[in-house]
C-alpha atoms as a PDB file:
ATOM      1  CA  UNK A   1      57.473 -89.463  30.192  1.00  0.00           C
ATOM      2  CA  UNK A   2      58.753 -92.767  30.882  1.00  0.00           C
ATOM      3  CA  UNK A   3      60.691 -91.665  34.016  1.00  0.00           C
ATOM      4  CA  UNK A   4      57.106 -90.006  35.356  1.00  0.00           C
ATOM      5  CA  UNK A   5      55.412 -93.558  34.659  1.00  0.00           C
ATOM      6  CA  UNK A   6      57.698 -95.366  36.211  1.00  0.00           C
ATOM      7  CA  UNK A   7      57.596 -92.512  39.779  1.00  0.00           C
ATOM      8  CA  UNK A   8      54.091 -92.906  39.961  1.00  0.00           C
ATOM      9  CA  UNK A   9      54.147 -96.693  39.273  1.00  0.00           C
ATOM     10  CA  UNK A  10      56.755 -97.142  42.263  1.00  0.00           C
ATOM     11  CA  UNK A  11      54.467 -94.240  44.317  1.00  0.00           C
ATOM     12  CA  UNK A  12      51.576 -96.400  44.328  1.00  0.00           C
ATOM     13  CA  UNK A  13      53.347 -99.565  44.958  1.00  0.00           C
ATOM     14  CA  UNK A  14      55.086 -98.498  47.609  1.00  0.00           C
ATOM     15  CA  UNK A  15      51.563 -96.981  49.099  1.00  0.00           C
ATOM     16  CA  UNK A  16      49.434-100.619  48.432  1.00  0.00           C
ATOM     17  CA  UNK A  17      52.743-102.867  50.765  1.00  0.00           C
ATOM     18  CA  UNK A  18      52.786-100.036  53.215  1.00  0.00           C
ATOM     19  CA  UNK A  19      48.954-100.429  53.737  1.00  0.00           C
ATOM     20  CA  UNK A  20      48.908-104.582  53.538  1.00  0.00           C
ATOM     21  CA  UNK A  21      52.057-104.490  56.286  1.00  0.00           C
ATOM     22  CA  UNK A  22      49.616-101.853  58.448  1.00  0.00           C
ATOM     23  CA  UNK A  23      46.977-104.228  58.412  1.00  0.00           C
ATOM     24  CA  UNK A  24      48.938-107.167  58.849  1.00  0.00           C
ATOM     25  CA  UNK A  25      50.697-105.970  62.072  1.00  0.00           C
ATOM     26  CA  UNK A  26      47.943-104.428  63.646  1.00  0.00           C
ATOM     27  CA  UNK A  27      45.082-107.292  62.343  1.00  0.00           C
ATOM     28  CA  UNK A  28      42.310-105.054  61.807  1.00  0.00           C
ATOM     29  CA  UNK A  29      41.946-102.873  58.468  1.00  0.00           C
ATOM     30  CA  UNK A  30      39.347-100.024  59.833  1.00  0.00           C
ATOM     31  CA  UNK A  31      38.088 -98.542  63.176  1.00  0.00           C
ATOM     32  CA  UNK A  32      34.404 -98.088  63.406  1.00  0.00           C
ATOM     33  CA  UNK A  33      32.540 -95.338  64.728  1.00  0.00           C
ATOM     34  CA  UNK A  34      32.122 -96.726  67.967  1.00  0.00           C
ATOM     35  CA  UNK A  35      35.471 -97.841  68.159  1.00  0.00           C
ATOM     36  CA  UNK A  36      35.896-101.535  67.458  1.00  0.00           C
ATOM     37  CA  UNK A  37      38.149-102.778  65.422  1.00  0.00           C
ATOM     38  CA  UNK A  38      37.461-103.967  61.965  1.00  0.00           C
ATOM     39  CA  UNK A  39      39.124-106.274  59.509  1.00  0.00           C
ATOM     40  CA  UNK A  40      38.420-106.022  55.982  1.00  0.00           C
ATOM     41  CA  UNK A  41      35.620-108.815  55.756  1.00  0.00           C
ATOM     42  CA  UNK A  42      33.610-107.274  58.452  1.00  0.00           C
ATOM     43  CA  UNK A  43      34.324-103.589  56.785  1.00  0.00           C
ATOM     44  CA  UNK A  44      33.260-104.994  53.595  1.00  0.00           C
ATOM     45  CA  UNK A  45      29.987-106.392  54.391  1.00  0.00           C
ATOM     46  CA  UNK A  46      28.947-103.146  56.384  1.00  0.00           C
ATOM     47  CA  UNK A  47      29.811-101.000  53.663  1.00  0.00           C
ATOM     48  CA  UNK A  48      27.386-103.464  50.900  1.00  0.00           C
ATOM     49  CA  UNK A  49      24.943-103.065  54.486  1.00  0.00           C
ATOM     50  CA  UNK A  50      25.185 -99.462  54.105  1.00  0.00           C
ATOM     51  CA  UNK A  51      24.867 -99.054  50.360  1.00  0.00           C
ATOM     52  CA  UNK A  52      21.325-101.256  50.026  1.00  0.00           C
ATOM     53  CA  UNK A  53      20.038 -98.763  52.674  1.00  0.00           C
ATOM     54  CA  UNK A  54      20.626 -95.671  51.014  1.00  0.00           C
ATOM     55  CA  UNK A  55      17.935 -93.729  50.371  1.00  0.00           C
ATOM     56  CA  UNK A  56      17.183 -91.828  47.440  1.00  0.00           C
ATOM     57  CA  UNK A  57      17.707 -88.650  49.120  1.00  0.00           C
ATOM     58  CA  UNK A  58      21.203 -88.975  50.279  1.00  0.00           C
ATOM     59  CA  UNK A  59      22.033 -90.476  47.090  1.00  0.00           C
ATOM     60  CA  UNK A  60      20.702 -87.985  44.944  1.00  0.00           C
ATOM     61  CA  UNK A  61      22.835 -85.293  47.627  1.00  0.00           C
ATOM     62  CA  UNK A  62      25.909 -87.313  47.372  1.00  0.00           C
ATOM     63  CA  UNK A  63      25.639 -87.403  42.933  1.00  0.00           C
ATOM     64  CA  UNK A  64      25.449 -83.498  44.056  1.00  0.00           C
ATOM     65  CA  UNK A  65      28.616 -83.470  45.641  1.00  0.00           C
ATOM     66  CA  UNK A  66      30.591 -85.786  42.980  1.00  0.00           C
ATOM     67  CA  UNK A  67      29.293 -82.640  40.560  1.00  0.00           C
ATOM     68  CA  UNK A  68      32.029 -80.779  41.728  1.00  0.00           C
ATOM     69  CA  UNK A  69      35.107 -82.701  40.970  1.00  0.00           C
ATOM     70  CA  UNK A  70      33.728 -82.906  37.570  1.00  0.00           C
ATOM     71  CA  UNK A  71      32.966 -79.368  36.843  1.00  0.00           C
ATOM     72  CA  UNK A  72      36.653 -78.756  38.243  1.00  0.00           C
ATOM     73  CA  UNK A  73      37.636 -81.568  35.933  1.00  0.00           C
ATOM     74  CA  UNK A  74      36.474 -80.056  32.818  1.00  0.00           C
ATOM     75  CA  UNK A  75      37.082 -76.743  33.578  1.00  0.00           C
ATOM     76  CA  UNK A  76      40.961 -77.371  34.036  1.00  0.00           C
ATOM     77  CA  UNK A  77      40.783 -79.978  31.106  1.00  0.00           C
ATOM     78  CA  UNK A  78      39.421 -77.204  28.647  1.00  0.00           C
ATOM     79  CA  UNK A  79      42.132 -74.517  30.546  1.00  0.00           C
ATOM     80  CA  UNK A  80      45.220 -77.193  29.695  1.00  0.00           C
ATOM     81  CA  UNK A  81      44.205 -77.882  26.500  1.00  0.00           C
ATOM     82  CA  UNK A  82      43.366 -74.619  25.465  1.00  0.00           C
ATOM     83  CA  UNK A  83      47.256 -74.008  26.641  1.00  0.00           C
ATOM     84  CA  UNK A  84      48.581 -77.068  24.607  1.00  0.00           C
ATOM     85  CA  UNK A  85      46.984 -76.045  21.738  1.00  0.00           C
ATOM     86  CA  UNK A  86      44.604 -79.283  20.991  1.00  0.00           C
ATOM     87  CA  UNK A  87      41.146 -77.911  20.105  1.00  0.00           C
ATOM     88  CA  UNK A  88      39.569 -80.648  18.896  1.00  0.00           C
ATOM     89  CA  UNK A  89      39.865 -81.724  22.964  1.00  0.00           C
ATOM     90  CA  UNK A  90      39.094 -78.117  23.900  1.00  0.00           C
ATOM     91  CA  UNK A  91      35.834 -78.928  21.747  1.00  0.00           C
ATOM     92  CA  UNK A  92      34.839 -82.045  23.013  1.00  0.00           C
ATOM     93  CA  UNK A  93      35.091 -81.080  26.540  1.00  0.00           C
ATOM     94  CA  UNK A  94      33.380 -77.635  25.858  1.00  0.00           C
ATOM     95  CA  UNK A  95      30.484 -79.538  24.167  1.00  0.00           C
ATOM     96  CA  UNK A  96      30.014 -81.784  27.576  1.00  0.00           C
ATOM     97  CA  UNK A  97      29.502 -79.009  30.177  1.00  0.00           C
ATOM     98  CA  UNK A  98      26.622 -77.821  29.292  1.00  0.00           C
ATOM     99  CA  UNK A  99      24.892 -81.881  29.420  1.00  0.00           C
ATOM    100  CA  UNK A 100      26.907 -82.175  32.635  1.00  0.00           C
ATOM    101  CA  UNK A 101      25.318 -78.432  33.683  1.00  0.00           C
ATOM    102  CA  UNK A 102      21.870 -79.581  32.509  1.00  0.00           C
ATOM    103  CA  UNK A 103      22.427 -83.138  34.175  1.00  0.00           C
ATOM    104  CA  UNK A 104      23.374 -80.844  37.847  1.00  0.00           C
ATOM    105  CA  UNK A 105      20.510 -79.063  37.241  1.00  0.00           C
ATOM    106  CA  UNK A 106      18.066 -81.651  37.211  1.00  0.00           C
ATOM    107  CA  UNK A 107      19.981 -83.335  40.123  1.00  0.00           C
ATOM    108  CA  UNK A 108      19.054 -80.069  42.092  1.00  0.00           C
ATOM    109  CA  UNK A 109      15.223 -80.406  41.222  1.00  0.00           C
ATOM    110  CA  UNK A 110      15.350 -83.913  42.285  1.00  0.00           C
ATOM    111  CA  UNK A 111      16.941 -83.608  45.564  1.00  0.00           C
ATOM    112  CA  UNK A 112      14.705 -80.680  46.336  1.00  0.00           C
ATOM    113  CA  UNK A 113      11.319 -82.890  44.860  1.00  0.00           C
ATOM    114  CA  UNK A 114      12.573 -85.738  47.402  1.00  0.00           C
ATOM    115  CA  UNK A 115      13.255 -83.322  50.301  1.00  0.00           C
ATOM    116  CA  UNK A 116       9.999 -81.866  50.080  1.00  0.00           C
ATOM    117  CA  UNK A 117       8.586 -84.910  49.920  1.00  0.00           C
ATOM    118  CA  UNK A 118      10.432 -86.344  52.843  1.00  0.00           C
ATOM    119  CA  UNK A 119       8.853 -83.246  54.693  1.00  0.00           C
ATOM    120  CA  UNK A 120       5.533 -84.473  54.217  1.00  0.00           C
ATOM    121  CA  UNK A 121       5.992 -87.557  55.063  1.00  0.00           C
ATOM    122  CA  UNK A 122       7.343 -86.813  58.449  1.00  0.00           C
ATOM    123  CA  UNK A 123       5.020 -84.353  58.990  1.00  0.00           C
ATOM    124  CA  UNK A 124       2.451 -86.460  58.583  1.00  0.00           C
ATOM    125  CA  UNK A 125       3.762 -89.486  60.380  1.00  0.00           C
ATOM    126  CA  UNK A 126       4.087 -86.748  63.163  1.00  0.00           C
ATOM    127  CA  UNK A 127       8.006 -86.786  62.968  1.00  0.00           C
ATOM    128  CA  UNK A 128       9.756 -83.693  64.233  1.00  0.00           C
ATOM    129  CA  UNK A 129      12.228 -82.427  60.801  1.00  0.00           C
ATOM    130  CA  UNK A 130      15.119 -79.875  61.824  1.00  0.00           C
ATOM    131  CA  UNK A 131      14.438 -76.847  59.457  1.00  0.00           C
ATOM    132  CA  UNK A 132      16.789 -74.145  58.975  1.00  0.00           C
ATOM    133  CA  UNK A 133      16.846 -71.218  61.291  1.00  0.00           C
ATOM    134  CA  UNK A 134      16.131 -67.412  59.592  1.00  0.00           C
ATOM    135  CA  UNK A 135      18.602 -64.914  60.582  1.00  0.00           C
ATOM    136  CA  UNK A 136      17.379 -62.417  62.243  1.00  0.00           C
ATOM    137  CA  UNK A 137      18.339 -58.568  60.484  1.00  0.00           C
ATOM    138  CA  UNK A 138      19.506 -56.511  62.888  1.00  0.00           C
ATOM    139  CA  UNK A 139      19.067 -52.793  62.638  1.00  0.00           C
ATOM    140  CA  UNK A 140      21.484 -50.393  62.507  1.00  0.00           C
ATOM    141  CA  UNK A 141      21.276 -48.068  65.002  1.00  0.00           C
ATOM    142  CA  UNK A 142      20.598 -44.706  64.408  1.00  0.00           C
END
């Protein structure tokens, strides 16, 4: 266990000087989208930029997203620990999925209460929204 510790220790190390000689050599830590070069002061304050403009739509879509990783999280927990024998863990995490089911759920009805709302907004503002195209059925041919 120690050995492991001590891999991922030097792993991550090794990773952080690798990234701080990067961005010492070539002076700039990111590349926008537009292509200029960014260093790490710049990136930071157009990230904080960013975040304060948010709106509550794409952050309730984006606390969809991060739903996954935790679903997969749990579900693997409860799998390993089910395999190791612990079942107090097995428990524990058993008992949270259905609050972190219950707690996706109500994410869904919120991001489809804002969407909706978002809608009516535009259309009344007189704002063109993209909506999603119905596939057409074909028919078989006879």
């Amino acid at each position: 266990m120690e050995l492991l510790n001590s891999v991922v220790l030097g792993l991550f190390i090794s990773v952080v000087i690798i990234i701080i000689i990067k961005i010492r050599s070539r002076g700039f830590f990111w590349r926008a989208r537009d292509g200029s070069e960014l260093t790490l002061r710049q990136f930071g304050r157009r990230y904080k930029e960013g975040i304060v403009n948010i709106t509550p739509l794409q952050q309730t879509k984006t606390t969809m997203w991060s739903f996954i990783p935790i679903f997969a999280g749990l579900i693997w927990g409860i799998t390993v620990m089910i395999i190791a024998g612990t079942w107090w863990m097995v428990l524990i995490l058993g008992g949270s999925l259905p609050i972190i089911s219950v707690q996706f759920i109500g994410n869904i009805q919120k991001y489809r209460a804002l969407k909706r709302v978002k809608e009516a907004m535009d259309e009344a503002m007189g704002i063109k929204t993209k909506k999603p195209k119905k596939k057409k059925r074909r028919r078989k041919k006879k």
